[in-house]
PDB file of N, CA and C in Angstrom:
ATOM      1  N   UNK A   1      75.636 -98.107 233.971  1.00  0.00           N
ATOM      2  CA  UNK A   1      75.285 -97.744 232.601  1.00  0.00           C
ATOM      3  C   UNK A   1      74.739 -98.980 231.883  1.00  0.00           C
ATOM      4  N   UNK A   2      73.884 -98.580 230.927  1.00  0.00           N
ATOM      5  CA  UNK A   2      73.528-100.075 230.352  1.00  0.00           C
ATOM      6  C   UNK A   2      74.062-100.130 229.377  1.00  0.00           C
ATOM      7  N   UNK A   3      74.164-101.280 229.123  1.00  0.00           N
ATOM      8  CA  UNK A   3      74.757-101.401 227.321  1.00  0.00           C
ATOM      9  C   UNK A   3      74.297-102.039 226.401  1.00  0.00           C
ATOM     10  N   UNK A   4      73.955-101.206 225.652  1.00  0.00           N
ATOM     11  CA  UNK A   4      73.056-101.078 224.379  1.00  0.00           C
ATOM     12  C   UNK A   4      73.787-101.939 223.275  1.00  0.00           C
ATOM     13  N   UNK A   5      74.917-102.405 223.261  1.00  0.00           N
ATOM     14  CA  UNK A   5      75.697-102.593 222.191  1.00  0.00           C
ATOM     15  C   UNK A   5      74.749-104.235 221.644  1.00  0.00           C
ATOM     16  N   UNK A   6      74.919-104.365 220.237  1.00  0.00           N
ATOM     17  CA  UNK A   6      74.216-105.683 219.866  1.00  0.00           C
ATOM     18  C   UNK A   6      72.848-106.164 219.907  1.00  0.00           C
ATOM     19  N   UNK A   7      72.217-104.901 220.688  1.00  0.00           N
ATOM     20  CA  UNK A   7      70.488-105.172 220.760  1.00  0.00           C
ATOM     21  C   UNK A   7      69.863-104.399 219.239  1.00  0.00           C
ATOM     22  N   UNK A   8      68.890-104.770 219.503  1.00  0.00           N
ATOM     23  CA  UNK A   8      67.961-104.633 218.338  1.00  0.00           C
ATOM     24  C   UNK A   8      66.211-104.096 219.202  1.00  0.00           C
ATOM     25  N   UNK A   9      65.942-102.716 218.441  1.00  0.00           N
ATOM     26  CA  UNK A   9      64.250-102.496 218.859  1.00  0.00           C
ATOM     27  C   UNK A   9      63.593-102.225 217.795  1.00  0.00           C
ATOM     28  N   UNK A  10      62.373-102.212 217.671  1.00  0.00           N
ATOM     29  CA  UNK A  10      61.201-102.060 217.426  1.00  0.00           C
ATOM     30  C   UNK A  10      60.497-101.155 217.881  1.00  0.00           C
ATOM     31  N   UNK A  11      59.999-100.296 217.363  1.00  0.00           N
ATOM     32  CA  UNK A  11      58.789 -99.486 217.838  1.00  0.00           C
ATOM     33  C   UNK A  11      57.335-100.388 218.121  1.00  0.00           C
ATOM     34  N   UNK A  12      56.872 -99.434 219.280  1.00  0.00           N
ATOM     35  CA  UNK A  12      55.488-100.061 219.761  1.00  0.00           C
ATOM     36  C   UNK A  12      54.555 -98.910 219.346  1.00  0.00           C
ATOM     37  N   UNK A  13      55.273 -97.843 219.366  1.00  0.00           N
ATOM     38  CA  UNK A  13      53.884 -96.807 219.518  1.00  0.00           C
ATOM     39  C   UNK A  13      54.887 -95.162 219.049  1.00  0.00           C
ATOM     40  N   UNK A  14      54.423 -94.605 218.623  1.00  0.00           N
ATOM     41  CA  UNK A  14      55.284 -92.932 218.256  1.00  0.00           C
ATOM     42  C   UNK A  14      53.988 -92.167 217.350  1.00  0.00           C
ATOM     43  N   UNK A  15      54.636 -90.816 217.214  1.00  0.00           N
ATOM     44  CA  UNK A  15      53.999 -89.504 217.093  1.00  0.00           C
ATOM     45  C   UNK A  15      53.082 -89.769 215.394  1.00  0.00           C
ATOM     46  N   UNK A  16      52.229 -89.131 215.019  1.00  0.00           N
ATOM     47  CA  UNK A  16      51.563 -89.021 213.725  1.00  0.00           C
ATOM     48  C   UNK A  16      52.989 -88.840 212.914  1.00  0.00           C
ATOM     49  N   UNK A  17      53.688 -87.873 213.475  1.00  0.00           N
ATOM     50  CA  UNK A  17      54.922 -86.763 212.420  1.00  0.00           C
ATOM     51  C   UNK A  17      55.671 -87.792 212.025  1.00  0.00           C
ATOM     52  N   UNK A  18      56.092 -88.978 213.024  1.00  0.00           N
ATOM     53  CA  UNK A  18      57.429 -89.872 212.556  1.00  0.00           C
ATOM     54  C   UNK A  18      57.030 -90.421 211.287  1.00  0.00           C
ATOM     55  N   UNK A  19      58.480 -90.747 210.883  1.00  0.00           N
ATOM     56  CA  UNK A  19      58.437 -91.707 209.795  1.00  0.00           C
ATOM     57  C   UNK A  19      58.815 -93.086 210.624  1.00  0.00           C
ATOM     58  N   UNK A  20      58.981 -93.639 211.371  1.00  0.00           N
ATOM     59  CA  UNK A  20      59.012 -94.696 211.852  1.00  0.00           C
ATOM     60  C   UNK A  20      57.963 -95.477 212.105  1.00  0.00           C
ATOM     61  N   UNK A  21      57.753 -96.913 211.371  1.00  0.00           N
ATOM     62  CA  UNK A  21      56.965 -97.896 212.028  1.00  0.00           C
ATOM     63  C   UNK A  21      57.279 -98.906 212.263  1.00  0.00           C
ATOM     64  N   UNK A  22      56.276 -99.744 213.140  1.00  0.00           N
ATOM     65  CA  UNK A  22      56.430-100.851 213.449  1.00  0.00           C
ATOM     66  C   UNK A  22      57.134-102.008 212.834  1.00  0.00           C
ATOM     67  N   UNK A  23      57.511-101.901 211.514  1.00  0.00           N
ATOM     68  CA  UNK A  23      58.265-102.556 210.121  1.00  0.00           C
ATOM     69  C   UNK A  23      60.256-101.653 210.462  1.00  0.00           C
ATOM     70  N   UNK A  24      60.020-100.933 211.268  1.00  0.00           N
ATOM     71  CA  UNK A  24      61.465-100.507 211.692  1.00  0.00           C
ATOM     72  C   UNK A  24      62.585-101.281 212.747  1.00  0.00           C
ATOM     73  N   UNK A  25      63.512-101.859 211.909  1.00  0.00           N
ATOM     74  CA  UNK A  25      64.116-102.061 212.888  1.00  0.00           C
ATOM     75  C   UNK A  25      65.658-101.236 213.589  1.00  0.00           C
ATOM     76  N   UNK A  26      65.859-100.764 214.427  1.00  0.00           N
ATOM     77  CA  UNK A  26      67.297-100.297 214.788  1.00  0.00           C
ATOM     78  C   UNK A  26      68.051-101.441 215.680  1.00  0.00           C
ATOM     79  N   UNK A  27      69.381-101.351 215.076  1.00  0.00           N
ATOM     80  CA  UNK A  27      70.405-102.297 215.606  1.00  0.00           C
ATOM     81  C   UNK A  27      71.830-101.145 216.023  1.00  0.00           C
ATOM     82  N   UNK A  28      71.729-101.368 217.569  1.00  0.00           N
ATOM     83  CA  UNK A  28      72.549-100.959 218.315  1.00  0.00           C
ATOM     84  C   UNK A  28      73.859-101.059 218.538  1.00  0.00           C
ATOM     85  N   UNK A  29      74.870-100.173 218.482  1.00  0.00           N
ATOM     86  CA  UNK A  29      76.452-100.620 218.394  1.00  0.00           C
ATOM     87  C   UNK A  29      76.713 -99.885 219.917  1.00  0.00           C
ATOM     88  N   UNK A  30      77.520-100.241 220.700  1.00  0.00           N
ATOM     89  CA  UNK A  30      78.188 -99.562 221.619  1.00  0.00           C
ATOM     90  C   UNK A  30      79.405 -99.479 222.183  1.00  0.00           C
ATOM     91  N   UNK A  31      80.174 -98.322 222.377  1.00  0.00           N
ATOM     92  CA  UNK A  31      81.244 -98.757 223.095  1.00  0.00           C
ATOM     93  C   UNK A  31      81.940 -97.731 223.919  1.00  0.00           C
ATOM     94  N   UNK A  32      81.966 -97.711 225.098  1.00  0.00           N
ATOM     95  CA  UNK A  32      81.809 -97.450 226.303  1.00  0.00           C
ATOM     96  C   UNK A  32      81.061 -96.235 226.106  1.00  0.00           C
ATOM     97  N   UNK A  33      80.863 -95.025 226.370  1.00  0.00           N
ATOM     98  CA  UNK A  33      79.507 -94.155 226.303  1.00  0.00           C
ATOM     99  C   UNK A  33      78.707 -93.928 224.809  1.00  0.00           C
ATOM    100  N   UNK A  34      79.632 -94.264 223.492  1.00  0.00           N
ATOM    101  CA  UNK A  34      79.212 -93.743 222.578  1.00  0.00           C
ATOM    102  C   UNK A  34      78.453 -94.534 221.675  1.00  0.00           C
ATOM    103  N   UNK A  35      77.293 -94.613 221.166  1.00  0.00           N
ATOM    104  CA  UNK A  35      76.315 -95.581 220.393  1.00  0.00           C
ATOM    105  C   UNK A  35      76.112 -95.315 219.201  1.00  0.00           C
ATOM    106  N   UNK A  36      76.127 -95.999 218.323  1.00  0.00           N
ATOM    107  CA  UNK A  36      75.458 -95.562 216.773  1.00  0.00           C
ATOM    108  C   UNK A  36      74.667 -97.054 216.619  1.00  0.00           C
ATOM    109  N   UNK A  37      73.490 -96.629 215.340  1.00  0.00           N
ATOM    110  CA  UNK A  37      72.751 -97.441 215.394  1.00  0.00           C
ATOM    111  C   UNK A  37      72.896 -96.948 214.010  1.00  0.00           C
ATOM    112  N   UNK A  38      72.128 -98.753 212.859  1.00  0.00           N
ATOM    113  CA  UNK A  38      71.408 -98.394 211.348  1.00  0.00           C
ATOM    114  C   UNK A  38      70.278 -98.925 211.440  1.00  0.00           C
ATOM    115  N   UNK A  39      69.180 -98.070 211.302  1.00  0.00           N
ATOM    116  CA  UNK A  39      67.564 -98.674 210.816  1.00  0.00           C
ATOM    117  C   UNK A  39      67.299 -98.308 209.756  1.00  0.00           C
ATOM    118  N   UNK A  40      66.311 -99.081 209.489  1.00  0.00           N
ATOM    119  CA  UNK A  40      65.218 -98.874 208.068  1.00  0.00           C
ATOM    120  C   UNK A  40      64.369 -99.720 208.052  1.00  0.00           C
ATOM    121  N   UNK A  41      63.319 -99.079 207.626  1.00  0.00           N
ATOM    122  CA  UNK A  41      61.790 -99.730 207.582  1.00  0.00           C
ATOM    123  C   UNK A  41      60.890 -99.236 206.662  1.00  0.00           C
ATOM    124  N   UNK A  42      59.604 -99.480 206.358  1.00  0.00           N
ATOM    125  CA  UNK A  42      58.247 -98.916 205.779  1.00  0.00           C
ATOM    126  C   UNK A  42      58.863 -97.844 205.381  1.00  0.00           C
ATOM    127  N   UNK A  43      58.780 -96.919 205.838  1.00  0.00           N
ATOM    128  CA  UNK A  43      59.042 -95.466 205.397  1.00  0.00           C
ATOM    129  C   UNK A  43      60.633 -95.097 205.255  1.00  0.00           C
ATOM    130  N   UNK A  44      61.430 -95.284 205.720  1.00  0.00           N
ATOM    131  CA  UNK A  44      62.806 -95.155 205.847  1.00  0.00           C
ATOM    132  C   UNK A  44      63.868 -96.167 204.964  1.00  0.00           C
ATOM    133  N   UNK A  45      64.437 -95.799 204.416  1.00  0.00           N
ATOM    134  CA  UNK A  45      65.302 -96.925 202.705  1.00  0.00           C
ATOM    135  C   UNK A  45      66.634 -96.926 203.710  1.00  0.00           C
ATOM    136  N   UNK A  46      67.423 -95.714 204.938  1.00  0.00           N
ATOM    137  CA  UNK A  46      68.554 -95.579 205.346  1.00  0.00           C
ATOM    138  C   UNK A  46      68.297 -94.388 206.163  1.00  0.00           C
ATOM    139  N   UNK A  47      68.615 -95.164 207.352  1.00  0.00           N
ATOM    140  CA  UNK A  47      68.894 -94.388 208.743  1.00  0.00           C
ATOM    141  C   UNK A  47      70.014 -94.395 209.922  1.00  0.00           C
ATOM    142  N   UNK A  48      70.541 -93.801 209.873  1.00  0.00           N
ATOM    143  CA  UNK A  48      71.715 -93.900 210.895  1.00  0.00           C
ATOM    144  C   UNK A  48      71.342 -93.164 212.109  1.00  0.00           C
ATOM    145  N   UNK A  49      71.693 -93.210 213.655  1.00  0.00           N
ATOM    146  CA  UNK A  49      71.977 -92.063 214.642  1.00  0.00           C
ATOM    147  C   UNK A  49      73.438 -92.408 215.839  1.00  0.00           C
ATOM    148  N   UNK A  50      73.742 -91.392 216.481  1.00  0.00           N
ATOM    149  CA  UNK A  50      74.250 -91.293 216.779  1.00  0.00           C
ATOM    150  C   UNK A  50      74.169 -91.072 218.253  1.00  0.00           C
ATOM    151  N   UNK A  51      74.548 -91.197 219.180  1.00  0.00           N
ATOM    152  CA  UNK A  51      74.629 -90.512 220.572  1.00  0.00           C
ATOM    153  C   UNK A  51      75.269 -90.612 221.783  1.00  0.00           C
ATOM    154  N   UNK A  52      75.522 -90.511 222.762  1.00  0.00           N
ATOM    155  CA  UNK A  52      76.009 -90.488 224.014  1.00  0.00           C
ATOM    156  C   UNK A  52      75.323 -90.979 225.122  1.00  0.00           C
ATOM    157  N   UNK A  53      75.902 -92.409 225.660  1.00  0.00           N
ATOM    158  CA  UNK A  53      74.800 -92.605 226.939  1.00  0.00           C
ATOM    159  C   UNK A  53      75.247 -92.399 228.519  1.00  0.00           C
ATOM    160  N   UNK A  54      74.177 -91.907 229.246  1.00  0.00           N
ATOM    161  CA  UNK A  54      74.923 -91.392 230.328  1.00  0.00           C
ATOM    162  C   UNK A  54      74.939 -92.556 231.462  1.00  0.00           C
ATOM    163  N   UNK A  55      75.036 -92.248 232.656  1.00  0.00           N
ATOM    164  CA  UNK A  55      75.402 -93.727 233.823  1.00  0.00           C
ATOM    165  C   UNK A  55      73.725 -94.204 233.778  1.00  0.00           C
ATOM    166  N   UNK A  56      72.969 -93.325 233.947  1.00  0.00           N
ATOM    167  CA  UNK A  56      71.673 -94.000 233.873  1.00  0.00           C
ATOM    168  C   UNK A  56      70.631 -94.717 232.732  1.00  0.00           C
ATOM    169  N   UNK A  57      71.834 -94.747 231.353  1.00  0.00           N
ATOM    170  CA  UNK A  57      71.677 -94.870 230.188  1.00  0.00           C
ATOM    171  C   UNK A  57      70.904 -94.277 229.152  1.00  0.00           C
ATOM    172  N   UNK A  58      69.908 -93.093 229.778  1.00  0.00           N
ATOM    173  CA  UNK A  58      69.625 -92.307 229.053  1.00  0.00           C
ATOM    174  C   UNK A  58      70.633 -92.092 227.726  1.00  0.00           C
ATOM    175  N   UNK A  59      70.110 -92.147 226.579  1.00  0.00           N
ATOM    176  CA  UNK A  59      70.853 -91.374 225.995  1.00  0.00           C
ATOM    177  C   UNK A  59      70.571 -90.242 225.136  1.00  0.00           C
ATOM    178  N   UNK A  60      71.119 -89.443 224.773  1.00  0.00           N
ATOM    179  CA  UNK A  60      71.252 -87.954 223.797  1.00  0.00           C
ATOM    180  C   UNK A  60      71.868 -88.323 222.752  1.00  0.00           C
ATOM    181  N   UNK A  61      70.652 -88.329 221.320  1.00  0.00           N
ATOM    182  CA  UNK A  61      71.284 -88.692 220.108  1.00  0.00           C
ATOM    183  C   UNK A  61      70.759 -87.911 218.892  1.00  0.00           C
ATOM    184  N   UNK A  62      71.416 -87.949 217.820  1.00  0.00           N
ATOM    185  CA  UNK A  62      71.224 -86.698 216.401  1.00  0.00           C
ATOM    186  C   UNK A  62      70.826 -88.243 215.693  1.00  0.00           C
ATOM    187  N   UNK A  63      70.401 -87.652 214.775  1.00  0.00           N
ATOM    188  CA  UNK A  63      69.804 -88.861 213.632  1.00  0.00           C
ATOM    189  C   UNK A  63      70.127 -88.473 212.218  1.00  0.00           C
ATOM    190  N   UNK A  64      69.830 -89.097 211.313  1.00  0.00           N
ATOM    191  CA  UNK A  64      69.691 -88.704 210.042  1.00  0.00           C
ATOM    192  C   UNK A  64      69.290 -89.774 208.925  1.00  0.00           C
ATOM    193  N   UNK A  65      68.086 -89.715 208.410  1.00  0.00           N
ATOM    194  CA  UNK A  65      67.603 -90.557 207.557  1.00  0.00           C
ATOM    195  C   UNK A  65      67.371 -90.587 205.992  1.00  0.00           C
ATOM    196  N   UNK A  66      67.216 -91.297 205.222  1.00  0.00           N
ATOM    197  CA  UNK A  66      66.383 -90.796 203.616  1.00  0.00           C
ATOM    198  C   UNK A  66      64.683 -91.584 203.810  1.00  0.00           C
ATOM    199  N   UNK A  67      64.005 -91.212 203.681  1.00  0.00           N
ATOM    200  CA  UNK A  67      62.669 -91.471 203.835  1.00  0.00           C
ATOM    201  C   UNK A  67      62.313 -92.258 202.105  1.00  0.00           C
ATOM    202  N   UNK A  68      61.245 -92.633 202.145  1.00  0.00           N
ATOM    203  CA  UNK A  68      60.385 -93.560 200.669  1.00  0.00           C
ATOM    204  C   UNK A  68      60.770 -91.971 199.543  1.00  0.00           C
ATOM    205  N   UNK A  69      60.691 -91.450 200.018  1.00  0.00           N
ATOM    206  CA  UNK A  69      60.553 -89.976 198.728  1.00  0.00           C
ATOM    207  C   UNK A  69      61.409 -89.477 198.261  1.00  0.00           C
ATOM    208  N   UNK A  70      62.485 -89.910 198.875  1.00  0.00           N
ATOM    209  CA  UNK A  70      63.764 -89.554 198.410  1.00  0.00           C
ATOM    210  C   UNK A  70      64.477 -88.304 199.627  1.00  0.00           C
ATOM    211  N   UNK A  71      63.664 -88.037 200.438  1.00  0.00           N
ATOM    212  CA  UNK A  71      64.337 -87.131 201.474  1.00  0.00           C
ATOM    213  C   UNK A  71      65.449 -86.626 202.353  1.00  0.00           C
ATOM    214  N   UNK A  72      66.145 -86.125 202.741  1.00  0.00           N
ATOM    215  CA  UNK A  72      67.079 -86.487 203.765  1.00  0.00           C
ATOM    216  C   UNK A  72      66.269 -85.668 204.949  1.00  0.00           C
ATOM    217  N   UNK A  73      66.221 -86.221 206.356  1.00  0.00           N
ATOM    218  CA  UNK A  73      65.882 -85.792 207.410  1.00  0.00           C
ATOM    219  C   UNK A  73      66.529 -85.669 208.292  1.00  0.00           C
ATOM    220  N   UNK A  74      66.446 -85.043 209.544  1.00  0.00           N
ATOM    221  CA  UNK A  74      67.461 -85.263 210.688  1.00  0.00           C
ATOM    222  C   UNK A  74      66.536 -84.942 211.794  1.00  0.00           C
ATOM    223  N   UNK A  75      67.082 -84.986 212.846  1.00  0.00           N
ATOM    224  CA  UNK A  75      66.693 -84.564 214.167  1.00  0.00           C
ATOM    225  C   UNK A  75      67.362 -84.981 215.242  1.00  0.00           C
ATOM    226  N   UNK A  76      66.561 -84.423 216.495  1.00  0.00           N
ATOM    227  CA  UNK A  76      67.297 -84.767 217.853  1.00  0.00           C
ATOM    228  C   UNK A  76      66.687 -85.893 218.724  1.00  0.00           C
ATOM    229  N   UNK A  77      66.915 -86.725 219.154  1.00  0.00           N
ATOM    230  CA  UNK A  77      66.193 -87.221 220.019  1.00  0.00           C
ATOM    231  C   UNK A  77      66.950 -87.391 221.392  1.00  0.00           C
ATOM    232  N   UNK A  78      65.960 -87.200 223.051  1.00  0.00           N
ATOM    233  CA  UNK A  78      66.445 -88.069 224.103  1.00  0.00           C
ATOM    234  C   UNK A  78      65.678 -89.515 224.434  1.00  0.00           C
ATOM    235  N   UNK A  79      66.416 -90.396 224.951  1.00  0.00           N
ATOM    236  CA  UNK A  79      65.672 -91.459 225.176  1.00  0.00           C
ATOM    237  C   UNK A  79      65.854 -91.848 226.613  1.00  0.00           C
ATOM    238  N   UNK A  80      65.015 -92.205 227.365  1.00  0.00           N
ATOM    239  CA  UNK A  80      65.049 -92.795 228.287  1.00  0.00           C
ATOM    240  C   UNK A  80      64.927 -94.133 228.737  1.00  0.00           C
ATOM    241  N   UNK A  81      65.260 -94.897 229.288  1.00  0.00           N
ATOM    242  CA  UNK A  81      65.345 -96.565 228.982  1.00  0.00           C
ATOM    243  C   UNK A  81      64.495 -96.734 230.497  1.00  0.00           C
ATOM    244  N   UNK A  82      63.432 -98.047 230.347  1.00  0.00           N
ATOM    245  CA  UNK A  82      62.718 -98.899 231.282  1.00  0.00           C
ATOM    246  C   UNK A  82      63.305-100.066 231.241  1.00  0.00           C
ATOM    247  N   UNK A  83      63.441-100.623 232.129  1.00  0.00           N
ATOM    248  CA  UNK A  83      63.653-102.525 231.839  1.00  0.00           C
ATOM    249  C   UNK A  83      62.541-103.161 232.380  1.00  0.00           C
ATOM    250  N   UNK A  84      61.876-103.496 231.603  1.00  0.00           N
ATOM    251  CA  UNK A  84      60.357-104.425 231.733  1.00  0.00           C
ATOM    252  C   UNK A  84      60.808-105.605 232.592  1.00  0.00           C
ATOM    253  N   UNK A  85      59.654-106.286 232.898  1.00  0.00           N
ATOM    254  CA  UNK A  85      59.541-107.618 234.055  1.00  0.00           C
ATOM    255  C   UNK A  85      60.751-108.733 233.491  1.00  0.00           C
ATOM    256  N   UNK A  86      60.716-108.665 232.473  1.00  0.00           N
ATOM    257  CA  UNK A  86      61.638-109.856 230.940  1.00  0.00           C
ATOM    258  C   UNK A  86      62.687-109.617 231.068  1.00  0.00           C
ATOM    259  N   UNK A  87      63.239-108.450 231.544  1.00  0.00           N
ATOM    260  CA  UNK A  87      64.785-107.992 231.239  1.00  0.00           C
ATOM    261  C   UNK A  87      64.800-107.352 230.001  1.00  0.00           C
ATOM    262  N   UNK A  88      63.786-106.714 229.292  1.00  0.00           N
ATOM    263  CA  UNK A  88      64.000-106.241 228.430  1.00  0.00           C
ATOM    264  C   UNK A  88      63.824-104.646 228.115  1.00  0.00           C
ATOM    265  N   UNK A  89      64.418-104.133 227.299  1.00  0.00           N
ATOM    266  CA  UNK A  89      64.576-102.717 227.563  1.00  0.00           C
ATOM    267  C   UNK A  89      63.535-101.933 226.265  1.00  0.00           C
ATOM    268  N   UNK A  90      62.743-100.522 227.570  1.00  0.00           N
ATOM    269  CA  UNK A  90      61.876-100.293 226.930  1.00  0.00           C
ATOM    270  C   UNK A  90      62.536 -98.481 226.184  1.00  0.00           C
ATOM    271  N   UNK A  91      62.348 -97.829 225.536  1.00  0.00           N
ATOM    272  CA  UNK A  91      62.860 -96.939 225.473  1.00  0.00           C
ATOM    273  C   UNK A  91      62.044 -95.809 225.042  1.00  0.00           C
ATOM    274  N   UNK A  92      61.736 -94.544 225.857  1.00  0.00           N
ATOM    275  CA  UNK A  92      60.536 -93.655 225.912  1.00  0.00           C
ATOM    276  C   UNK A  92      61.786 -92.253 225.201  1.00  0.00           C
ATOM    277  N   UNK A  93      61.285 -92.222 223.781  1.00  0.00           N
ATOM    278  CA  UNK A  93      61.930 -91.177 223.194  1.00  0.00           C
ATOM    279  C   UNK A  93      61.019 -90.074 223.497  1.00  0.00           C
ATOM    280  N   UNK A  94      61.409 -88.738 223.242  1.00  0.00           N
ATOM    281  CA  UNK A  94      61.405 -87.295 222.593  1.00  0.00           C
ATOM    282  C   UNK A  94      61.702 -87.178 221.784  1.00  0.00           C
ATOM    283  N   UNK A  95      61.434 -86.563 221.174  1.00  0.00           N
ATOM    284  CA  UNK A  95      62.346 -86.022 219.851  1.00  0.00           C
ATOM    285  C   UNK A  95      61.719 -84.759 218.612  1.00  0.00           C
ATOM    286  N   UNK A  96      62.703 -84.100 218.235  1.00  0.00           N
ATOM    287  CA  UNK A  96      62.583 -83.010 217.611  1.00  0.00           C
ATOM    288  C   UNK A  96      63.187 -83.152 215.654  1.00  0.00           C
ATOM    289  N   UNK A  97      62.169 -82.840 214.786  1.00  0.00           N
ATOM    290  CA  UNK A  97      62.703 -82.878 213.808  1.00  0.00           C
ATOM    291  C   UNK A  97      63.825 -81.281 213.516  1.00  0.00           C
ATOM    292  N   UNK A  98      64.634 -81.206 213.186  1.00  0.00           N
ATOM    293  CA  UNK A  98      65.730 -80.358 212.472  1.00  0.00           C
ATOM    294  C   UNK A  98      65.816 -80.016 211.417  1.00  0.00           C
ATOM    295  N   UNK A  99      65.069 -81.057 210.384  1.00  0.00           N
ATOM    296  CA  UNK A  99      64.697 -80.226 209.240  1.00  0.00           C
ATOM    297  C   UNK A  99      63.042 -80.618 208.875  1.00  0.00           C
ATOM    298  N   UNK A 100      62.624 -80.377 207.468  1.00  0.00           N
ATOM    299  CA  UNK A 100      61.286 -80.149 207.420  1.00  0.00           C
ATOM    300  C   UNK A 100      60.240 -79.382 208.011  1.00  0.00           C
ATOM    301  N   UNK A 101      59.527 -79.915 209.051  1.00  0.00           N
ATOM    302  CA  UNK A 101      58.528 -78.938 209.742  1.00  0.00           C
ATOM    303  C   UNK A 101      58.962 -78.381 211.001  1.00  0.00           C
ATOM    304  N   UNK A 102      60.000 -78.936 211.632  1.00  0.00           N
ATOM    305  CA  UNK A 102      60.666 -78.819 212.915  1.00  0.00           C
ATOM    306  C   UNK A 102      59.960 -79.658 213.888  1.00  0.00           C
ATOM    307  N   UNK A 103      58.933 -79.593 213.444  1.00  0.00           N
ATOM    308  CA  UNK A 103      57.781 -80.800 214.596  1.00  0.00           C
ATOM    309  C   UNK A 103      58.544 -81.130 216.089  1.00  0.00           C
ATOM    310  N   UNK A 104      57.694 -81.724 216.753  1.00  0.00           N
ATOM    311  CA  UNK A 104      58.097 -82.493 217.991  1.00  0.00           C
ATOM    312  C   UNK A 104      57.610 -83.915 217.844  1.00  0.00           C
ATOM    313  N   UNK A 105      57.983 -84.883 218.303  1.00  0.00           N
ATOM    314  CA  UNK A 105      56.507 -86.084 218.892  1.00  0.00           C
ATOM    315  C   UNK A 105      57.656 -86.873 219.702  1.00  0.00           C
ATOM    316  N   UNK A 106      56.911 -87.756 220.063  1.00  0.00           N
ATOM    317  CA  UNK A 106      57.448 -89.483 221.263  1.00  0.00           C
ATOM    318  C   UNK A 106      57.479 -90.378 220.516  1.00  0.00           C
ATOM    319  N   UNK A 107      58.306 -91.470 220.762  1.00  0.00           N
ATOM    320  CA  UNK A 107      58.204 -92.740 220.480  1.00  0.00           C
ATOM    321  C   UNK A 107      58.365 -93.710 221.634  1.00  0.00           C
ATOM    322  N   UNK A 108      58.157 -94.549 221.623  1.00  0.00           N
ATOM    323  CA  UNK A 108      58.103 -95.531 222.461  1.00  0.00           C
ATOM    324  C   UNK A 108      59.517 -97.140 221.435  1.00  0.00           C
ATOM    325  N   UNK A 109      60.177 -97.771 221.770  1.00  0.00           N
ATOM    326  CA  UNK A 109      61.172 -98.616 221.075  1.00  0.00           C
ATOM    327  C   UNK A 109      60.952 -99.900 222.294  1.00  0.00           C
ATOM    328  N   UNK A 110      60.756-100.867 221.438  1.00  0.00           N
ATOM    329  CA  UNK A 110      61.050-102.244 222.955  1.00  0.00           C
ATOM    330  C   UNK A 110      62.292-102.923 221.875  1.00  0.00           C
ATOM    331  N   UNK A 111      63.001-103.716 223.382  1.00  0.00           N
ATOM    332  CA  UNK A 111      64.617-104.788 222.641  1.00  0.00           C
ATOM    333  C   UNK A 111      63.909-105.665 221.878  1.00  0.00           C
ATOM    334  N   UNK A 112      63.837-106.392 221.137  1.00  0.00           N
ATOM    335  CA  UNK A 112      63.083-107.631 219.988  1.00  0.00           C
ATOM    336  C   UNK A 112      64.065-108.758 221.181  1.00  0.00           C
TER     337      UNK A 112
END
């Protein structure tokens, strides 16, 4: 399993729909399968998620944010983790919004 706990990512690349950019940062907590993270960036004032990582560190996580407008959002995301040439971990989301439009899109997250 990997452990996520104490890292920090960045987005490289994600969907038109997200509110996430490159000005986002998430900081990773872990302890033994269960992760929560707080980001905020450009678009996002407060973001929390939540999830479960499995032996291959995938993990399955719920979110929930307030966006620049005053919003509350949520959704689902899975992530899948790469470890680049560096040792550093790349992370190829999915994800589904839960409220607003319901949308779909990807993100892409690298460790800073």
């Amino acid at each position: 399993m990997i452990n996520y706990n104490n890292k920090s990512f960045r987005p490289i690349s994600s969907s038109e729909n997200s509110e996430i950019t490159s000005d986002t940062i998430f900081v990773y907590k872990q302890k033994g399968d269960i992760l929560t993270s707080t980001y905020n960036g450009a678009n996002i004032i407060e973001g929390h998620l939540i999830g479960l990582v499995d032996n291959d560190g995938t993990i399955n996580m719920r979110y929930h944010q307030i966006n620049k407008n005053g919003e509350l959002m949520t959704g689902i995301c899975m992530s899948k983790p790469e470890i680049d040439s560096n040792g550093k971990i790349k992370l190829y989301e999915s994800w589904i919004w839960t409220s607003g439009d319901r949308s779909k899109g990807t993100s892409i997250l690298k460790e800073i």
